[in-house]
Protein backbone atom coordinates (compact mmCIF):
# COMPACT_ATOMS: atom_id res chain seq x y z
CA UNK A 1 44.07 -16.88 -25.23
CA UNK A 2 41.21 -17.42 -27.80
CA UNK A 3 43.45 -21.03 -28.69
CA UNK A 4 43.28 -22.05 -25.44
CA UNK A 5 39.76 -21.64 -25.27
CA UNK A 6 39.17 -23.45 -28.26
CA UNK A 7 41.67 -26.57 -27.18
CA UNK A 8 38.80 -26.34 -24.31
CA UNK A 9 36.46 -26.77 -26.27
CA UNK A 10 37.75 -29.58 -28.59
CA UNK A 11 38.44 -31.40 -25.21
CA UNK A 12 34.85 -31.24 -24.39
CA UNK A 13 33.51 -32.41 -27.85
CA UNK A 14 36.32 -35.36 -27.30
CA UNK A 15 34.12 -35.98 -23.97
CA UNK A 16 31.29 -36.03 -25.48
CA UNK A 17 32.49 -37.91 -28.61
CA UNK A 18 34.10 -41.01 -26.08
CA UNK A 19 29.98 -40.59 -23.86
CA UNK A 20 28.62 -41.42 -27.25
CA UNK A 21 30.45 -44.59 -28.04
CA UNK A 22 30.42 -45.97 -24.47
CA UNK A 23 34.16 -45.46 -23.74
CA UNK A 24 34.99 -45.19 -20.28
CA UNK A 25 35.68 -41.67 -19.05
CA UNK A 26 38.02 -40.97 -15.91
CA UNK A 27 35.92 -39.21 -13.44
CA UNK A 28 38.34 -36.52 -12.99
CA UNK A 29 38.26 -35.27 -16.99
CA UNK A 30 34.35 -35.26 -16.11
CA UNK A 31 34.75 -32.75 -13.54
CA UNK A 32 37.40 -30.87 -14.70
CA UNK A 33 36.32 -29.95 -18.56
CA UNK A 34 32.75 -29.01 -17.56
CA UNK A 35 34.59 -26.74 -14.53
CA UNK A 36 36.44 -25.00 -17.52
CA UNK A 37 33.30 -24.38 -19.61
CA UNK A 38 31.52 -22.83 -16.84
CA UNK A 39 34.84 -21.00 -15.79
CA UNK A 40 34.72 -19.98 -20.07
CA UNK A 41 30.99 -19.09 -20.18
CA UNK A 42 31.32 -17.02 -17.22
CA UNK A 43 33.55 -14.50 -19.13
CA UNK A 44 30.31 -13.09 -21.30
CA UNK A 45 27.06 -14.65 -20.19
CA UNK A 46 25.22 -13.02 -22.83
CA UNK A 47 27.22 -14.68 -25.92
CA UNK A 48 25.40 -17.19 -27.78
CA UNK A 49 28.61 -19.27 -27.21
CA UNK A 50 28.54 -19.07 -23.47
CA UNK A 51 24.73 -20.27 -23.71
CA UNK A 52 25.81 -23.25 -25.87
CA UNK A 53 28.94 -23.98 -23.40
CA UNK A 54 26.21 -24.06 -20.41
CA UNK A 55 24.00 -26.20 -22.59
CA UNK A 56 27.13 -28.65 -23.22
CA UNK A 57 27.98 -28.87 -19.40
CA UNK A 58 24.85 -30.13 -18.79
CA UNK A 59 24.62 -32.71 -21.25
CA UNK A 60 28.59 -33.64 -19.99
CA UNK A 61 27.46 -34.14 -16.29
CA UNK A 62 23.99 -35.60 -17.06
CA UNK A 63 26.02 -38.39 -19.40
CA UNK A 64 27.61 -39.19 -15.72
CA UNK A 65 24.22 -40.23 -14.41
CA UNK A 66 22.33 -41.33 -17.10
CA UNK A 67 22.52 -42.54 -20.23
CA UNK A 68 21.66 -40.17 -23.27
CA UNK A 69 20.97 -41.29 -26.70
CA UNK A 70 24.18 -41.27 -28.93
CA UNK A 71 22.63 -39.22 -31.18
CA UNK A 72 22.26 -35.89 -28.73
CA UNK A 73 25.69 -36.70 -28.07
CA UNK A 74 27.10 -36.78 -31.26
CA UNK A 75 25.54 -32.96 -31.96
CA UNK A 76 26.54 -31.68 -29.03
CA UNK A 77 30.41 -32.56 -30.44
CA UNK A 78 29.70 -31.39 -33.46
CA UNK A 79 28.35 -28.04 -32.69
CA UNK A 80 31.27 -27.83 -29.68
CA UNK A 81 33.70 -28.80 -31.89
CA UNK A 82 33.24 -26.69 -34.99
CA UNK A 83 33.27 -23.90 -32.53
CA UNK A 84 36.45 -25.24 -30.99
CA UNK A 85 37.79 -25.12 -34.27
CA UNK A 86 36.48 -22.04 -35.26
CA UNK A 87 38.18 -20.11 -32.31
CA UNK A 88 41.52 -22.48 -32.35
CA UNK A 89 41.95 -21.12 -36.34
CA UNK A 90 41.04 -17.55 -35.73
């Protein structure tokens, strides 16, 4: 369980990753990978990990609508992603 929570994770830092160098991102892995981190952050609210998995969805669906500078993007994967890591290792 705690793998495929981290897989879900290392998808969204991939979103985030492909927002920052202007690759084009089907519509449907823009709903569907924020859906999960909400659906993930909803299992303990009060984790610092479910706050950061919030914070991420936000900056996923606001890189729909706007355009964010690269270099929010880029730590939003990183801190996503070493926490994807994190849990697909432990």
């Amino acid at each position: 369980m705690v793998k495929l929570l981290g897989i879900i994770d290392l998808l969204a830092a991939s979103l985030l990753l492909a927002a920052a160098v202007g690759a084009e991102i089907p519509l449907s892995a823009s709903i569907f990978v924020p859906l999960c981190l909400i659906g993930k952050a909803c299992i303990c609210l009060t984790d610092s990990g479910s706050i950061e998995d919030i914070v991420m969805v936000i900056l996923i669906v606001a890189a729909i609508f706007i355009t964010i500078p690269p270099w929010i993007l880029y730590t939003g994967a990183a801190f996503i992603g070493v926490k994807g890591v994190a849990s697909l290792f432990a």
